[in-house]
Protein backbone atom coordinates (compact mmCIF):
# COMPACT_ATOMS: atom_id res chain seq x y z
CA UNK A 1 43.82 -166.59 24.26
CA UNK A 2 45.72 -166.99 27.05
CA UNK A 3 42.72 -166.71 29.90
CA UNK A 4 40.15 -167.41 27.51
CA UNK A 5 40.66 -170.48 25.81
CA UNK A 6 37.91 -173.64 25.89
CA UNK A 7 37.73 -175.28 29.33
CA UNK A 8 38.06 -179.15 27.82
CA UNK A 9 39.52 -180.67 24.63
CA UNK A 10 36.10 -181.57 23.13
CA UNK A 11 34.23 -180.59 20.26
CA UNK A 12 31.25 -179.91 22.57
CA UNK A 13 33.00 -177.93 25.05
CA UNK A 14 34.86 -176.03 22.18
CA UNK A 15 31.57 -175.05 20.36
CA UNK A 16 29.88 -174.18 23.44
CA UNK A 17 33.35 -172.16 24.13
CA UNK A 18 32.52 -170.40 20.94
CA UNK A 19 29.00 -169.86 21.30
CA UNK A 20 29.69 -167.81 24.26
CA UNK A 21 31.25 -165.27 22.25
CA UNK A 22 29.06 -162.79 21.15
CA UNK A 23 30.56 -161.50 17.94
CA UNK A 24 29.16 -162.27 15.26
CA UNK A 25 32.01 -161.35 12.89
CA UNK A 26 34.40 -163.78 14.64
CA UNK A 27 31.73 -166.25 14.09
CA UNK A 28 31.77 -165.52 10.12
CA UNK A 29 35.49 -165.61 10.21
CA UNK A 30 36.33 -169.35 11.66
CA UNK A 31 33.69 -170.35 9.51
CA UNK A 32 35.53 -169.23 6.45
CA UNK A 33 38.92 -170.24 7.82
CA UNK A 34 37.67 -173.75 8.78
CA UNK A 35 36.02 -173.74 5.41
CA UNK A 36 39.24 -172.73 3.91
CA UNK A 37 41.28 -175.54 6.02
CA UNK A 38 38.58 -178.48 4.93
CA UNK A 39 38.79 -177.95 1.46
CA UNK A 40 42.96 -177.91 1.47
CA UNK A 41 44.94 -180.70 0.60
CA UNK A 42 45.93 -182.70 4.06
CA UNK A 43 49.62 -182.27 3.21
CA UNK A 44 48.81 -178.66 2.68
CA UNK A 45 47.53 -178.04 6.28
CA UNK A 46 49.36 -175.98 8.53
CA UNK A 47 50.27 -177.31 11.29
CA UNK A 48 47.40 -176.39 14.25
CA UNK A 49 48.68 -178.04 17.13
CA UNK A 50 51.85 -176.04 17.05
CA UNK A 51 49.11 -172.36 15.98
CA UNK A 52 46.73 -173.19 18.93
CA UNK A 53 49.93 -173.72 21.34
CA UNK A 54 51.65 -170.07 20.37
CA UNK A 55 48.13 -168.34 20.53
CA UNK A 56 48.00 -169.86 24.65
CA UNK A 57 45.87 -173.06 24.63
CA UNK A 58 47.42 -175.46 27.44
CA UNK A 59 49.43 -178.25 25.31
CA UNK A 60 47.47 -180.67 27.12
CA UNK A 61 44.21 -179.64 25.52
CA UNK A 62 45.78 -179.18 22.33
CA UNK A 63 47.07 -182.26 21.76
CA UNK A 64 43.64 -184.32 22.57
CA UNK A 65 41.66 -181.90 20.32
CA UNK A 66 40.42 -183.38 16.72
CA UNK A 67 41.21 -181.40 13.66
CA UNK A 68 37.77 -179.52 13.97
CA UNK A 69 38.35 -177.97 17.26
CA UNK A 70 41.84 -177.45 16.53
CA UNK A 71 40.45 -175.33 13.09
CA UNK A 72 37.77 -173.86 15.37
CA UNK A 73 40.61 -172.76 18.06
CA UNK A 74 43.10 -171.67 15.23
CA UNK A 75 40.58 -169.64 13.73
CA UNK A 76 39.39 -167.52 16.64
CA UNK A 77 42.84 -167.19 18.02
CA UNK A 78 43.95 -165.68 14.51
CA UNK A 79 40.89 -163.25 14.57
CA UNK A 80 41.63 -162.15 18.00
CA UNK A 81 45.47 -161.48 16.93
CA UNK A 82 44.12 -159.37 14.42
């Protein structure tokens, strides 16, 4: 995810980063991770500032991102590592 990572920290800018990847079974994969995620127990959580920074999203980004992008981010960059 290194040179293809959202261009801003935002929710809007990370959906619209999403939407402009056409595959749809990445799309049915974050939503089951971020699913998964939501429904955990917050001292469960893994930690997704430290996930989105080791799959290449500038810290910078990372650290202004809510806990939706961050899920959103987490969840393509695992499907991609797949």
């Amino acid at each position: 995810m290194q040179d293809n990572h959202p261009t801003s920290h935002t929710d809007t800018k990370v959906t619209q980063w999403l939407d402009n990847i056409k595959d749809k079974k990445l799309h049915t994969y974050v939503k089951k991770v971020v699913t998964m995620l939501t429904t955990m127990n917050k001292k469960d959580r893994p930690n997704l500032i430290e996930t989105a920074i080791r799959y290449g999203v500038p810290m910078d980004k990372v650290q202004q991102m809510s806990y939706k992008s961050l899920s959103h981010v987490v969840a393509a960059g695992a499907y991609f590592a797949i």
